[in-house]
N, C-alpha and C. Protein backbone atom coordinates (compact mmCIF):
# COMPACT_ATOMS: atom_id res chain seq x y z
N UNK A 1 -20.12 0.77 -38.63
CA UNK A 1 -21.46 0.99 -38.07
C UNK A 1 -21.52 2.44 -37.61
N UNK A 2 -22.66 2.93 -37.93
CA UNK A 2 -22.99 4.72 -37.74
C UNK A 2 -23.81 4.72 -37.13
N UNK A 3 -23.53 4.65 -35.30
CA UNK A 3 -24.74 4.81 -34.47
C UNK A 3 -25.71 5.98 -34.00
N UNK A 4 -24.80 7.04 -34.01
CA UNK A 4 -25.12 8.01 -33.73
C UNK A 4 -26.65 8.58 -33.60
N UNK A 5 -27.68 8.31 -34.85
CA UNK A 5 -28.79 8.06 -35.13
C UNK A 5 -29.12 7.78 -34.24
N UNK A 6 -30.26 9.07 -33.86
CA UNK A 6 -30.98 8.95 -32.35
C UNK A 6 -31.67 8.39 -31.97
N UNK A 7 -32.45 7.65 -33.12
CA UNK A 7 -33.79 6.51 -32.79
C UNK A 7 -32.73 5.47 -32.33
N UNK A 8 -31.91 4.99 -33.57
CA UNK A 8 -30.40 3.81 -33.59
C UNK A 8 -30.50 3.59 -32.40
N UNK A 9 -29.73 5.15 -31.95
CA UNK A 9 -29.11 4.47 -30.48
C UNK A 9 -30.07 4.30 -29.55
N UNK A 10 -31.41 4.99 -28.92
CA UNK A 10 -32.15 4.54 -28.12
C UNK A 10 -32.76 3.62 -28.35
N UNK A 11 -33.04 2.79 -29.17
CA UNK A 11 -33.23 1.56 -29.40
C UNK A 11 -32.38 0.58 -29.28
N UNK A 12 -31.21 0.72 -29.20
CA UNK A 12 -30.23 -0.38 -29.11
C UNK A 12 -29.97 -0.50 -27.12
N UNK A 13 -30.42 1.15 -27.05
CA UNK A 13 -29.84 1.59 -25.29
C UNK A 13 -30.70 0.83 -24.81
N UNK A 14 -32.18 0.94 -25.18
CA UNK A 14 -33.42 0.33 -24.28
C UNK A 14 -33.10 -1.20 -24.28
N UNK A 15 -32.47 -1.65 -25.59
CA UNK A 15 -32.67 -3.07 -25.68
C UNK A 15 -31.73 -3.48 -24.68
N UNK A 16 -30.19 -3.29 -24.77
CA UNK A 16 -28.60 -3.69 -24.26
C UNK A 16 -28.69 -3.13 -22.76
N UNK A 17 -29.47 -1.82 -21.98
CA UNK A 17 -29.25 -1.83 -21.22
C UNK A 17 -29.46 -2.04 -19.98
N UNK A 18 -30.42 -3.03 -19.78
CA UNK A 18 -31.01 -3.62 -18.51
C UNK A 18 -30.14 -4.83 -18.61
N UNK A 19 -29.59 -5.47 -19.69
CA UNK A 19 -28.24 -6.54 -19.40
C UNK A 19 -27.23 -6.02 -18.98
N UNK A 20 -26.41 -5.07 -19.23
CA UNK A 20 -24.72 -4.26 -19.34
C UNK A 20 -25.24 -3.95 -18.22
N UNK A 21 -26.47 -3.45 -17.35
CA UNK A 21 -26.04 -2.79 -15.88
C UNK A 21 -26.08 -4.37 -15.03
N UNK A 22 -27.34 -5.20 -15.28
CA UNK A 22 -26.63 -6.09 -14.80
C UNK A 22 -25.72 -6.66 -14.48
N UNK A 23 -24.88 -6.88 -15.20
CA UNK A 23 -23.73 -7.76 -15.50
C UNK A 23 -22.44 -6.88 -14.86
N UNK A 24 -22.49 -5.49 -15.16
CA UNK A 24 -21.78 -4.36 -14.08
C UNK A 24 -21.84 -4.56 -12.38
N UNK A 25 -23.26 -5.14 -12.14
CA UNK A 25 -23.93 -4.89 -11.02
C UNK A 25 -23.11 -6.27 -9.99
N UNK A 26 -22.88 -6.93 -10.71
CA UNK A 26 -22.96 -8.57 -10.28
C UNK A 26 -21.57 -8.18 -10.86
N UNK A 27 -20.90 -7.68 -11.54
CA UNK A 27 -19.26 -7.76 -11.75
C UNK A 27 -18.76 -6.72 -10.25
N UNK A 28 -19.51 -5.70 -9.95
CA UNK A 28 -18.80 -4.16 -9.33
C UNK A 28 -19.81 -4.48 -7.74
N UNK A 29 -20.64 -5.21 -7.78
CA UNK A 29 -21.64 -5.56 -6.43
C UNK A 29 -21.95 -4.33 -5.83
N UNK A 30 -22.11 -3.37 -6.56
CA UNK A 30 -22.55 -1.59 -6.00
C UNK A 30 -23.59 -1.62 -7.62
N UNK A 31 -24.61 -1.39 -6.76
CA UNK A 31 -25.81 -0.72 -7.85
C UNK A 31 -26.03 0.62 -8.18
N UNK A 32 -25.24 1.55 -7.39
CA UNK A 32 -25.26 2.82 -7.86
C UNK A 32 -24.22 3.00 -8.61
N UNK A 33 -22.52 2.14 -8.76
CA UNK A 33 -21.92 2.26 -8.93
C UNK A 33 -22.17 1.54 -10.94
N UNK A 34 -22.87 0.54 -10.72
CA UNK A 34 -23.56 0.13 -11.83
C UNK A 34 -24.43 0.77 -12.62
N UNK A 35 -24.87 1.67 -12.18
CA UNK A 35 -25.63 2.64 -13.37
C UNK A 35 -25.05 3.19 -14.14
N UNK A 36 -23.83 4.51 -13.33
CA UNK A 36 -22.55 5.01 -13.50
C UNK A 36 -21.86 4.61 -15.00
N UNK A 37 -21.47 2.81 -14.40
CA UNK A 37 -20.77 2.86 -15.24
C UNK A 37 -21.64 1.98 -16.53
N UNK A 38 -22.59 1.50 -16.05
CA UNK A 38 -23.65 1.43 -17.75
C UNK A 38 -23.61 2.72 -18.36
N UNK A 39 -24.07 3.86 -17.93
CA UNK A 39 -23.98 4.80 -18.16
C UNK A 39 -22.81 5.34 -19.29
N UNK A 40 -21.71 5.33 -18.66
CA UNK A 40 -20.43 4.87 -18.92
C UNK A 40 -19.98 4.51 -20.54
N UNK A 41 -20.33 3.12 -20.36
CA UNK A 41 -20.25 2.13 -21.67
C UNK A 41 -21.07 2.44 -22.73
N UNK A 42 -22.20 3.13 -22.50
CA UNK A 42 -23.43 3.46 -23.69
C UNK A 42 -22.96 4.83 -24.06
N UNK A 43 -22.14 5.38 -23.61
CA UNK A 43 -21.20 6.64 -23.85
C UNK A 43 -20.31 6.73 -24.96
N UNK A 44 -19.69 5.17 -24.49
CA UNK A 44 -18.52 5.00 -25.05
C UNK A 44 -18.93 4.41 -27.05
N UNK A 45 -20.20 3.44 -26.29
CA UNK A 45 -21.18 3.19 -27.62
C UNK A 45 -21.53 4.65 -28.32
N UNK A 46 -22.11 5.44 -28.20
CA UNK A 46 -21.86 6.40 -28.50
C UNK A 46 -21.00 7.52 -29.56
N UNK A 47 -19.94 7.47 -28.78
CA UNK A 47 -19.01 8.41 -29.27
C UNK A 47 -17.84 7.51 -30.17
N UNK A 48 -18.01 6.00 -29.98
CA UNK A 48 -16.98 5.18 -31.22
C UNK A 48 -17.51 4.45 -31.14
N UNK A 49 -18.90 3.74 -31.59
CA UNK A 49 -19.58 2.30 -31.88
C UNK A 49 -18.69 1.38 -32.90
N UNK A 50 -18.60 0.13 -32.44
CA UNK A 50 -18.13 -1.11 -33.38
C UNK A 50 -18.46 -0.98 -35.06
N UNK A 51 -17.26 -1.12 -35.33
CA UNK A 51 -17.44 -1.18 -37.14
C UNK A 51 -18.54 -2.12 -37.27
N UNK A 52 -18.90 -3.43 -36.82
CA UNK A 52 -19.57 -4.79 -37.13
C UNK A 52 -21.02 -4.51 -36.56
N UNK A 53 -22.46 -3.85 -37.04
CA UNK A 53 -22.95 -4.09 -36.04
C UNK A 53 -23.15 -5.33 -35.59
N UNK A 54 -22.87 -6.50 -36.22
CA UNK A 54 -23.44 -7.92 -35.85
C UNK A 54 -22.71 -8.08 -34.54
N UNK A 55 -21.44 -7.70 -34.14
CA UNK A 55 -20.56 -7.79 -33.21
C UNK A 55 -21.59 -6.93 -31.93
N UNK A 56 -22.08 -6.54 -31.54
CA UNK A 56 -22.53 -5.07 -30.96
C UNK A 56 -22.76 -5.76 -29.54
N UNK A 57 -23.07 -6.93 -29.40
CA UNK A 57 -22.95 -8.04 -28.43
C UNK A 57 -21.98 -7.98 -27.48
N UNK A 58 -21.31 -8.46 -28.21
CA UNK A 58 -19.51 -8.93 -27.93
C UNK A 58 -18.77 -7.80 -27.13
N UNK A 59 -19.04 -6.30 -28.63
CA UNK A 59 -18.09 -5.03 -27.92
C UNK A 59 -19.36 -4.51 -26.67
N UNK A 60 -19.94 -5.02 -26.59
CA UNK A 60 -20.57 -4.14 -25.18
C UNK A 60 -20.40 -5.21 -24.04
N UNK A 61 -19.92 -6.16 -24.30
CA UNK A 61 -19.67 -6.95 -23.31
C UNK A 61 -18.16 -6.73 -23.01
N UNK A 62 -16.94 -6.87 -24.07
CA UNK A 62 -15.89 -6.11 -23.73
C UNK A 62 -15.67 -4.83 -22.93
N UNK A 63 -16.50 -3.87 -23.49
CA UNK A 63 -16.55 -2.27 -22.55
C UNK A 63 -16.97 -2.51 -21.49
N UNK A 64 -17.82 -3.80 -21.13
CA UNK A 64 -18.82 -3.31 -20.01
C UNK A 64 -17.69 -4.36 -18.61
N UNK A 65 -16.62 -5.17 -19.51
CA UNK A 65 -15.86 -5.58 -18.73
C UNK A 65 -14.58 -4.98 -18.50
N UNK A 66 -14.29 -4.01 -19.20
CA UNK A 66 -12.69 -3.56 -19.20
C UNK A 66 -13.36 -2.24 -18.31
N UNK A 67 -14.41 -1.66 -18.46
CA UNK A 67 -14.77 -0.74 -17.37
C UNK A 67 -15.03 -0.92 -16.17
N UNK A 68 -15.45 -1.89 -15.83
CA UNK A 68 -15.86 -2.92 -14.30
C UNK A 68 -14.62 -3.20 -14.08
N UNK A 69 -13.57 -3.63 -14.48
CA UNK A 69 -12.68 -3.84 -13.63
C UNK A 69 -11.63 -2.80 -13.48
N UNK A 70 -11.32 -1.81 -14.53
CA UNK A 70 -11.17 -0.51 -13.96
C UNK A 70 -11.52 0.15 -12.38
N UNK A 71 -12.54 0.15 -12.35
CA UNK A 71 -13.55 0.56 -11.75
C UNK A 71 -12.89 0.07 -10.25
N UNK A 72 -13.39 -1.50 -10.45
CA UNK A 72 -12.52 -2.30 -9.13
C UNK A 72 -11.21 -1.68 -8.76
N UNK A 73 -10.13 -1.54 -9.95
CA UNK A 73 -8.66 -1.46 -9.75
C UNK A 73 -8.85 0.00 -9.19
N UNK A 74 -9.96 0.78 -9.22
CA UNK A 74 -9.57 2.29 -8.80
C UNK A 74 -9.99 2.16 -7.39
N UNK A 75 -10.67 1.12 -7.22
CA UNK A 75 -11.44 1.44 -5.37
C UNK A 75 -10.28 0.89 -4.81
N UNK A 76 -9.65 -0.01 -5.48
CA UNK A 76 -8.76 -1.09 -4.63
C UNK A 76 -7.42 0.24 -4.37
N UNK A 77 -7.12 1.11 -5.11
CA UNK A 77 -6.03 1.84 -5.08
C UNK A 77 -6.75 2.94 -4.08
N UNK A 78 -7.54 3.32 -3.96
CA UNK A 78 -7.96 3.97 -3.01
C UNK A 78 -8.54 3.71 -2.10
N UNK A 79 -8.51 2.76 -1.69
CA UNK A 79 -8.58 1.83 0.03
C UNK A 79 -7.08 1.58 0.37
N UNK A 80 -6.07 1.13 -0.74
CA UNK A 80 -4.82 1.13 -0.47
C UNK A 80 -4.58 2.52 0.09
N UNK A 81 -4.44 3.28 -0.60
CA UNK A 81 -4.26 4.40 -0.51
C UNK A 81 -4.90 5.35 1.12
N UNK A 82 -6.14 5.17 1.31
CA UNK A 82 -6.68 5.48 2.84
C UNK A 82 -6.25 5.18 3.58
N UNK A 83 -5.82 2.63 3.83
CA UNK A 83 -5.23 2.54 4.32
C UNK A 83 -3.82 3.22 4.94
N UNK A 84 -3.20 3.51 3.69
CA UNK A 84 -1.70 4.06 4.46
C UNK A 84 -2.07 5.31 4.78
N UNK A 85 -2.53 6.18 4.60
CA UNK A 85 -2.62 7.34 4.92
C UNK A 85 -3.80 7.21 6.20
N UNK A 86 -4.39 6.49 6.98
CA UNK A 86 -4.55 6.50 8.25
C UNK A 86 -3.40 5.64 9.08
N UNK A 87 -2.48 5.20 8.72
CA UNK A 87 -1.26 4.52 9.46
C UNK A 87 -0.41 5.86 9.38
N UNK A 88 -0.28 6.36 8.61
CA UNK A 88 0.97 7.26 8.95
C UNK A 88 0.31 8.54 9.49
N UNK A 89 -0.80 9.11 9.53
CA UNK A 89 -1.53 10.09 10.17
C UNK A 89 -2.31 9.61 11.49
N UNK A 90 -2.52 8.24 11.68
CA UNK A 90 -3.37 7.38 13.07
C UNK A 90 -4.17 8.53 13.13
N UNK A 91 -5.40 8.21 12.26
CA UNK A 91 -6.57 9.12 12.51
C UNK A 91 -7.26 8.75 13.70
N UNK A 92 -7.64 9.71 14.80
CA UNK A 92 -8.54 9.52 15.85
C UNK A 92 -7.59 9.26 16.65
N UNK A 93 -6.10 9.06 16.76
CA UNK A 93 -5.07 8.84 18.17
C UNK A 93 -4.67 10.47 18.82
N UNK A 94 -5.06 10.05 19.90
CA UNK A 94 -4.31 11.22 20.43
C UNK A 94 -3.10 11.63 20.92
N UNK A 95 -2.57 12.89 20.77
CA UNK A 95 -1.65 13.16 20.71
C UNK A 95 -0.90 12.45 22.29
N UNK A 96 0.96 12.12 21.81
CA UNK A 96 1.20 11.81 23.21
C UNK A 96 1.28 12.68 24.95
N UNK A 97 0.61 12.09 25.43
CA UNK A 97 0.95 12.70 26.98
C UNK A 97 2.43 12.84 27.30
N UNK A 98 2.49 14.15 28.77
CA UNK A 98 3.94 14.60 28.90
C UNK A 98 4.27 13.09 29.60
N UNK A 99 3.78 12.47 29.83
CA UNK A 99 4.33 11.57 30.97
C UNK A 99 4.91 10.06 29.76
N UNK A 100 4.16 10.05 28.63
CA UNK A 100 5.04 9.53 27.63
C UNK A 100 6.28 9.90 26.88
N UNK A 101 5.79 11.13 26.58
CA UNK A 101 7.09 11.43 25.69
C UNK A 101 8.39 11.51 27.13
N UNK A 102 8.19 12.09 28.26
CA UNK A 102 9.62 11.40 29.11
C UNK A 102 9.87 10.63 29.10
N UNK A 103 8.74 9.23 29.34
CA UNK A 103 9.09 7.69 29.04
C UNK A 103 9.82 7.74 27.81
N UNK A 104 9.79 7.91 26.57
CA UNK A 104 10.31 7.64 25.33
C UNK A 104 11.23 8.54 25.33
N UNK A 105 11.58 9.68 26.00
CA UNK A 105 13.17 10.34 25.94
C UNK A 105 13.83 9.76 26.98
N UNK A 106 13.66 8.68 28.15
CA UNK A 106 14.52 8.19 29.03
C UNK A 106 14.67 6.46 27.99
N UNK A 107 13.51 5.96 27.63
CA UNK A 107 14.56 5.04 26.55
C UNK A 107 15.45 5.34 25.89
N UNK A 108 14.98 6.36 24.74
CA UNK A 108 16.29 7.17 24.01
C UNK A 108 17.01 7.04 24.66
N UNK A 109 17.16 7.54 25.71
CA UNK A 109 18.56 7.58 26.61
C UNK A 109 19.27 6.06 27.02
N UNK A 110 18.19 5.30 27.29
CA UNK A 110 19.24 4.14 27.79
C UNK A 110 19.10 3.41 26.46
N UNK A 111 19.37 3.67 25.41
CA UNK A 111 19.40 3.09 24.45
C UNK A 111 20.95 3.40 24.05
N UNK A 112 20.99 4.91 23.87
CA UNK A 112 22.35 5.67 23.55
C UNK A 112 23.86 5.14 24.76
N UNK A 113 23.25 5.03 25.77
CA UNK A 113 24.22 4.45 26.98
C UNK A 113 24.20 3.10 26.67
N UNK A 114 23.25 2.21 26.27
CA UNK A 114 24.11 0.95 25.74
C UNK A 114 24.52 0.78 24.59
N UNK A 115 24.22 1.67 23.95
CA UNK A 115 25.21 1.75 22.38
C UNK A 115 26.70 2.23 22.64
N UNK A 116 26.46 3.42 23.19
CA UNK A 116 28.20 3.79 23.63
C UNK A 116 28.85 2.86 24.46
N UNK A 117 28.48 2.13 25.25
CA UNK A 117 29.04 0.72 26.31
C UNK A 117 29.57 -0.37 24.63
N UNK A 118 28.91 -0.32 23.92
CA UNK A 118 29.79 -1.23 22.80
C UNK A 118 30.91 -0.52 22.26
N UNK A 119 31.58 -1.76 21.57
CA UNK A 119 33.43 -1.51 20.78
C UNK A 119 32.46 -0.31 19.73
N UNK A 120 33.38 0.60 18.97
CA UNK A 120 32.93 1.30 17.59
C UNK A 120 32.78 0.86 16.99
N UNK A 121 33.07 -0.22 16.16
CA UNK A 121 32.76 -1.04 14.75
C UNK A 121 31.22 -1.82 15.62
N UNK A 122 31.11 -2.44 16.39
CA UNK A 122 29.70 -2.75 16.83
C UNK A 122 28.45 -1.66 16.16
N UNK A 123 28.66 -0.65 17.57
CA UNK A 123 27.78 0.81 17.46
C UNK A 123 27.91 0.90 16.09
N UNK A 124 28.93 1.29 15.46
CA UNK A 124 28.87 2.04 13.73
C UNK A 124 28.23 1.01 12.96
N UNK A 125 28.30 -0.03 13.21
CA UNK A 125 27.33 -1.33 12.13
C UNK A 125 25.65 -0.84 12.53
N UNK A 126 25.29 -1.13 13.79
CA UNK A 126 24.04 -0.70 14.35
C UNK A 126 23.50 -0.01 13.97
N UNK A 127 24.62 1.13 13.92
CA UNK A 127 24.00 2.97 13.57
C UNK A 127 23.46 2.74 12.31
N UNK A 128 24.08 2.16 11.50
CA UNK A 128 24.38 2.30 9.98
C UNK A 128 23.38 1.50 9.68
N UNK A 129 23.01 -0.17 9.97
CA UNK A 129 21.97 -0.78 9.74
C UNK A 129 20.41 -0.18 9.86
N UNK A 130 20.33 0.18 11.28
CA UNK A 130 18.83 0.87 11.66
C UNK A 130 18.75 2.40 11.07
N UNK A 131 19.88 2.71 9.75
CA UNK A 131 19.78 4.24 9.16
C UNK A 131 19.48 3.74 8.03
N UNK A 132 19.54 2.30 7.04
CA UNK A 132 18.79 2.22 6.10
C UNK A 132 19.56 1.47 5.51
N UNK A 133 21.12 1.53 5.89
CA UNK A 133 22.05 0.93 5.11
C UNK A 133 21.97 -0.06 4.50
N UNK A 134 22.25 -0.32 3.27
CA UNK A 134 22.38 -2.20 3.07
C UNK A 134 23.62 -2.75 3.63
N UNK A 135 23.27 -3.92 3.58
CA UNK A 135 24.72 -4.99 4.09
C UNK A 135 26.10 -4.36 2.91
N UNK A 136 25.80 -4.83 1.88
CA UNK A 136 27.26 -4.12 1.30
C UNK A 136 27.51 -2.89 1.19
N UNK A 137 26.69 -1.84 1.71
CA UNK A 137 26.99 0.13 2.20
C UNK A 137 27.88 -0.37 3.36
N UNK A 138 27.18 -1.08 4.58
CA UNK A 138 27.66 -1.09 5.83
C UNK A 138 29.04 -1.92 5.76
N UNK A 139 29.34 -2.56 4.93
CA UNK A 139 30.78 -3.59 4.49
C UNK A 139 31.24 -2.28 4.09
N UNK A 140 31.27 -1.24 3.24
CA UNK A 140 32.21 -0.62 2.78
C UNK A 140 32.62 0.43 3.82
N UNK A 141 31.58 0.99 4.34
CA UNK A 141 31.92 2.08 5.65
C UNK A 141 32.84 1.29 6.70
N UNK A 142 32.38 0.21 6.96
CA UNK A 142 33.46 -0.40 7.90
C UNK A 142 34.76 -1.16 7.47
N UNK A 143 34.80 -0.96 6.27
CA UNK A 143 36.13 -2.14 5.72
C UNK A 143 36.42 -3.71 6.07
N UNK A 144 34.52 -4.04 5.78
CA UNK A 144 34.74 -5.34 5.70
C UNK A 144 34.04 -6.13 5.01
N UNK A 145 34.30 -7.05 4.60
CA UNK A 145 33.59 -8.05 3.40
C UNK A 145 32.09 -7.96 3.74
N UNK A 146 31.40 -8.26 2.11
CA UNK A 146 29.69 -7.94 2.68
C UNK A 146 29.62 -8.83 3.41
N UNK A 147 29.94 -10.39 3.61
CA UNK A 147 29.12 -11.56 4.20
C UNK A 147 29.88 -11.66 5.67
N UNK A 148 30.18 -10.84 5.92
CA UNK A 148 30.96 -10.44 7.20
C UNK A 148 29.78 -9.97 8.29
N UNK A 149 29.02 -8.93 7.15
CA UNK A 149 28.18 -7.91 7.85
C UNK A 149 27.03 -8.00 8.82
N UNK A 150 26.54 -9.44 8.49
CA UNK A 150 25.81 -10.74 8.93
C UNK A 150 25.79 -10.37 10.71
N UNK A 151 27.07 -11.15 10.77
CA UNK A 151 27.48 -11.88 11.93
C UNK A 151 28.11 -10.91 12.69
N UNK A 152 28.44 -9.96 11.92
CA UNK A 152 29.41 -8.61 12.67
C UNK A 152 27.54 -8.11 13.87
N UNK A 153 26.76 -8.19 12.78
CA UNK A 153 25.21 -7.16 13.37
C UNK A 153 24.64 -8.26 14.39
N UNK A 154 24.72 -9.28 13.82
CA UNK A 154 24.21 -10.51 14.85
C UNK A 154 24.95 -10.25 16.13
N UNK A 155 26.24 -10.35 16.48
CA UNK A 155 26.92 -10.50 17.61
C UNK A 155 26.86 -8.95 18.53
N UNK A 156 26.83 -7.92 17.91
CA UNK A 156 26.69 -6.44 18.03
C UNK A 156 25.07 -6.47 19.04
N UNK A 157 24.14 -7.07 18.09
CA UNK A 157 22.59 -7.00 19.10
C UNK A 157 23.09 -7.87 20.39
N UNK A 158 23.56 -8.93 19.89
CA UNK A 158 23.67 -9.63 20.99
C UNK A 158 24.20 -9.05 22.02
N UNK A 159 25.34 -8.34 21.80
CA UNK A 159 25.79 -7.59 23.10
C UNK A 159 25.51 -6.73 23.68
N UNK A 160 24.41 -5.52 23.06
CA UNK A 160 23.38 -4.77 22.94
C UNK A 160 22.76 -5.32 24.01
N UNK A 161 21.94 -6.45 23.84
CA UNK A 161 20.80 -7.23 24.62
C UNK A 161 21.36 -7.15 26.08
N UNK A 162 22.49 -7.63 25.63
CA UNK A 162 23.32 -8.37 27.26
C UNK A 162 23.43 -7.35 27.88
N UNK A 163 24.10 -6.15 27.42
CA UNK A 163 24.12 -5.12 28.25
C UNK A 163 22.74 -4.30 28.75
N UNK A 164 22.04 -4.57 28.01
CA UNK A 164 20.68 -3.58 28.65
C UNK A 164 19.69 -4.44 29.10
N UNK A 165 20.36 -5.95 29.86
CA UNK A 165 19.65 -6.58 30.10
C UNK A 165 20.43 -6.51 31.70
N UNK A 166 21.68 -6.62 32.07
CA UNK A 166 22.58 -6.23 32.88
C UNK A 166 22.03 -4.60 33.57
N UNK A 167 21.55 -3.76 32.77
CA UNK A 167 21.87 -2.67 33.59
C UNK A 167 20.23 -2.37 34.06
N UNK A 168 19.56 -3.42 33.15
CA UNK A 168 17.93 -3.15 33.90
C UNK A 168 17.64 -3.65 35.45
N UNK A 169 16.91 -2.61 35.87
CA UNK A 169 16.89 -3.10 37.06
C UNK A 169 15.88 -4.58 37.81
N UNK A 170 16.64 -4.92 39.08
CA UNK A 170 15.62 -6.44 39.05
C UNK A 170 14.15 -6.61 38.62
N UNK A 171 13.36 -5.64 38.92
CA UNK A 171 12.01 -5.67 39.04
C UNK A 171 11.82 -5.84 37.45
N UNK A 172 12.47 -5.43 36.62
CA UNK A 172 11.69 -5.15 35.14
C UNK A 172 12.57 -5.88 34.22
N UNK A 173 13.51 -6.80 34.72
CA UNK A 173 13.99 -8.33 33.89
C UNK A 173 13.19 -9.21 33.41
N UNK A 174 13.22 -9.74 32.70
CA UNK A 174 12.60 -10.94 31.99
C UNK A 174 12.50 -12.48 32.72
């Protein structure tokens, strides 16, 4: 089929395209976004029309669906995409106060004083876990079986807990 033919195609555009934006409209639920991509598809009619014209149906219903959901898959990647990038930038938070960041350098601190209060193989599992390690990295740095690594980290928090539960003072215990 040789659409190109300028009467051809505006005659086929006037006929096909108050359906294809429909059907965009009610596939993409944005009506500006539905013109676009009618727009779009009568383009695509255009520049490589169907060998069949009898088919001309069918392939504009194919284009007008493999472009609509394109379409979807690109908003969805860029709401993904905003999403994380206002989590790791917290648009609109303000920066921390001096009276926080001391709060969060005196945890640091009693964090490091109950880490050093544990045995070394404890602390070095800890270190190593909350640095990214996997269970069988952290088995090999410490010279011990992976399914070890478990119960080695389990008992390690636990003593963690105990101790910075011991050195908190009465008022701010649990």
């Amino acid at each position: 089929m040789d659409i190109p033919e300028s009467d051809i195609f505006k005659a086929l555009f006037y006929e096909h395209y108050p359906v294809v934006r429909r059907k965009l409209a009610a596939l993409v639920r944005d009506e500006t976004a539905a013109d676009d991509l009618a727009q779009d598809v009568f383009l695509r009619l255009y520049r490589n029309p169907p060998d069949d014209p009898g088919a001309l149906g069918a392939w504009l219903h194919r284009v007008l669906t493999r472009v609509g959901y394109d379409y979807l898959n690109k908003v969805a990647r860029e709401r993904r995409l905003q999403n994380k990038q206002e989590l790791l930038f917290d648009i609109g938070a303000s920066p921390p106060t001096g009276e926080e960041v001391v709060l969060a350098k005196l945890d640091q601190e009693d964090v490091r004083i109950w880490l050093d209060s544990l045995p070394d193989r404890d602390r070095q599992a800890l270190l190593l876990r909350y640095s990214g390690y996997s269970y069988a990295e952290i088995a090999g740095e410490l010279g011990v079986k992976p399914p070890v690594v478990g119960t080695l980290l389990s008992r390690a928090t636990t003593k963690l807990r105990q101790h910075a539960v011991e050195t908190l003072p009465q008022t701010t215990r649990p």
